[in-house]
C-alpha atoms as a PDB file:
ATOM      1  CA  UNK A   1      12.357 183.348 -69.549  1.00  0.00           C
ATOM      2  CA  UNK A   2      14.646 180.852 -71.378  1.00  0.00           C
ATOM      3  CA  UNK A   3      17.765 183.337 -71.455  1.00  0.00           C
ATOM      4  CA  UNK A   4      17.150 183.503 -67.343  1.00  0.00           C
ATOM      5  CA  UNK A   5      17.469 179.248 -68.068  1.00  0.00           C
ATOM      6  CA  UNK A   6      20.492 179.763 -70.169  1.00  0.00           C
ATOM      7  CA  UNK A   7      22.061 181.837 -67.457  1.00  0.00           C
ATOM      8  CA  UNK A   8      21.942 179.144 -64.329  1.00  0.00           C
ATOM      9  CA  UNK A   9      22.738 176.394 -67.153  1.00  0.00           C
ATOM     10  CA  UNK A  10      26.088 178.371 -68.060  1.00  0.00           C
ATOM     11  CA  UNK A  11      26.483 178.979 -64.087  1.00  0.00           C
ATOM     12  CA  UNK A  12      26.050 175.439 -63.564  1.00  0.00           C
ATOM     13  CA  UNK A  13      28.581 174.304 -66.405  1.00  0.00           C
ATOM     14  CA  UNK A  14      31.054 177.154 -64.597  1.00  0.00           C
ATOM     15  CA  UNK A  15      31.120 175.319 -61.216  1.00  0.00           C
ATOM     16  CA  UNK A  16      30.759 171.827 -62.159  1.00  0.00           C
ATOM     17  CA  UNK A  17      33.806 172.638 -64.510  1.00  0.00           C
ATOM     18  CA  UNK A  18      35.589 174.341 -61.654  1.00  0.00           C
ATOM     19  CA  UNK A  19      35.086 171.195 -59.375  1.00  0.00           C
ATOM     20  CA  UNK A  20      36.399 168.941 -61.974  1.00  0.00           C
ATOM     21  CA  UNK A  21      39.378 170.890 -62.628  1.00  0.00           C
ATOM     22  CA  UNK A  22      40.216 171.358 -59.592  1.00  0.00           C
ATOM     23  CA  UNK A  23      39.382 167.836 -58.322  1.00  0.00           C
ATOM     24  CA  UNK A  24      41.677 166.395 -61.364  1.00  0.00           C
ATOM     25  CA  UNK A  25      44.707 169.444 -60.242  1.00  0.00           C
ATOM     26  CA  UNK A  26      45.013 167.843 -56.750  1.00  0.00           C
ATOM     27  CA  UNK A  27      44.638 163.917 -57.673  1.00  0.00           C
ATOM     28  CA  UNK A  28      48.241 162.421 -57.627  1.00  0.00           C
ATOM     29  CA  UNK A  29      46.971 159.364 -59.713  1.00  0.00           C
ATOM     30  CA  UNK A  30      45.910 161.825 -62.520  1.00  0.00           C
ATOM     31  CA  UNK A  31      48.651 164.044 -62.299  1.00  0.00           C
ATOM     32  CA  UNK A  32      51.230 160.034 -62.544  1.00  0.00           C
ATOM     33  CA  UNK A  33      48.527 159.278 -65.410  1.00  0.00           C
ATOM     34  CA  UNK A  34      49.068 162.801 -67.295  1.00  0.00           C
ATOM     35  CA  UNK A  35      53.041 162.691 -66.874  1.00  0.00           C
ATOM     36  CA  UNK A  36      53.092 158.971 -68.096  1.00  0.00           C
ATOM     37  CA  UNK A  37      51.024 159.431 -71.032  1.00  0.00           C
ATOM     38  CA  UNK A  38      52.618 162.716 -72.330  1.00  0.00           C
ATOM     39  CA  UNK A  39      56.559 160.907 -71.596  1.00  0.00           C
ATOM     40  CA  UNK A  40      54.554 158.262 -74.370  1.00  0.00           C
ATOM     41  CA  UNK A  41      53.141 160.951 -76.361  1.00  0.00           C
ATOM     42  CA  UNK A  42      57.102 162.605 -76.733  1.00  0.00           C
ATOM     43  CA  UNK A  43      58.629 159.285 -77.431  1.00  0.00           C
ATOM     44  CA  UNK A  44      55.787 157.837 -79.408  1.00  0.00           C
ATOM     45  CA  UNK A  45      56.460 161.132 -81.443  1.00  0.00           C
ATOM     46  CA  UNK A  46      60.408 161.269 -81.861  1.00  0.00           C
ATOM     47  CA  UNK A  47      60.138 157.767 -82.903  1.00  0.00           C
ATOM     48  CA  UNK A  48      57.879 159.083 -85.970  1.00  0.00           C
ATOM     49  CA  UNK A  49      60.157 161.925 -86.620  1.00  0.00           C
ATOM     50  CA  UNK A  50      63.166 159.043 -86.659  1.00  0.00           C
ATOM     51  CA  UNK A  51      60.890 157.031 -89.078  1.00  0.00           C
ATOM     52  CA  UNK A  52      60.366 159.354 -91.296  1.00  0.00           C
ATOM     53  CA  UNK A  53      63.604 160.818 -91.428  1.00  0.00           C
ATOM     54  CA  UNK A  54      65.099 157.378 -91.989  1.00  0.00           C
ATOM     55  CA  UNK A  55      62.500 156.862 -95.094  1.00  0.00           C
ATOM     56  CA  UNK A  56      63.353 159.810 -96.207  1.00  0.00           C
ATOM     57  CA  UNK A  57      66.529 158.712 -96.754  1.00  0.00           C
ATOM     58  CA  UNK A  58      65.871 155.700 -98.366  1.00  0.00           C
ATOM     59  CA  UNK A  59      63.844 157.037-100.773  1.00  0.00           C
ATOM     60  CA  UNK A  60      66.658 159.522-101.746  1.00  0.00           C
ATOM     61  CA  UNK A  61      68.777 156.571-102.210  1.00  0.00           C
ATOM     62  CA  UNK A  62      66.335 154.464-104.427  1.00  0.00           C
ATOM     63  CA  UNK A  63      66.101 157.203-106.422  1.00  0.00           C
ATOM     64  CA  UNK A  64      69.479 157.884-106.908  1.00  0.00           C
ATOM     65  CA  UNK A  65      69.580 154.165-107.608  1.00  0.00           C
ATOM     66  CA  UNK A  66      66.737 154.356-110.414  1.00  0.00           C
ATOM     67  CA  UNK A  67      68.929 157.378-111.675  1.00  0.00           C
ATOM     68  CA  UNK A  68      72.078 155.623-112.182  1.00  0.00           C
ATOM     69  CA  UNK A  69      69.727 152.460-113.662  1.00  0.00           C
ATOM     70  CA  UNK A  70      68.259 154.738-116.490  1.00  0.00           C
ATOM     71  CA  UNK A  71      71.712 156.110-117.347  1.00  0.00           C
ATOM     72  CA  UNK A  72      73.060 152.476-118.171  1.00  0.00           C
END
């Protein structure tokens, strides 16, 4: 009996899953709200990749800096 109840609960979580989807594919405010936050999501992300190269090379030149400090 309960794999007969695991059977409609897995049909149930199919269709309900299918409406959702499908409900969130044709919504045009969902589909502005996913293009807006994945444009922030890429800039939000080259901005770290900027960061981090520019730290990067700072670090190379404070090192090089401590370098040339030892050696006087």
């Amino acid at each position: 009996m309960a794999g007969g109840g695991n059977f409609i609960a897995r049909v149930v979580s199919y269709v309900a899953n299918e409406l959702i989807v499908n409900g969130l594919a044709n919504s045009h405010a969902f589909q502005r709200f996913a293009v807006r936050t994945s444009k922030k999501i890429e800039n939000i992300s080259k901005m770290a990749a900027e960061n981090k190269e520019r730290v990067a090379q700072q670090m190379e030149e404070i090192s090089k800096n401590m370098d040339s400090f030892k050696k006087q």
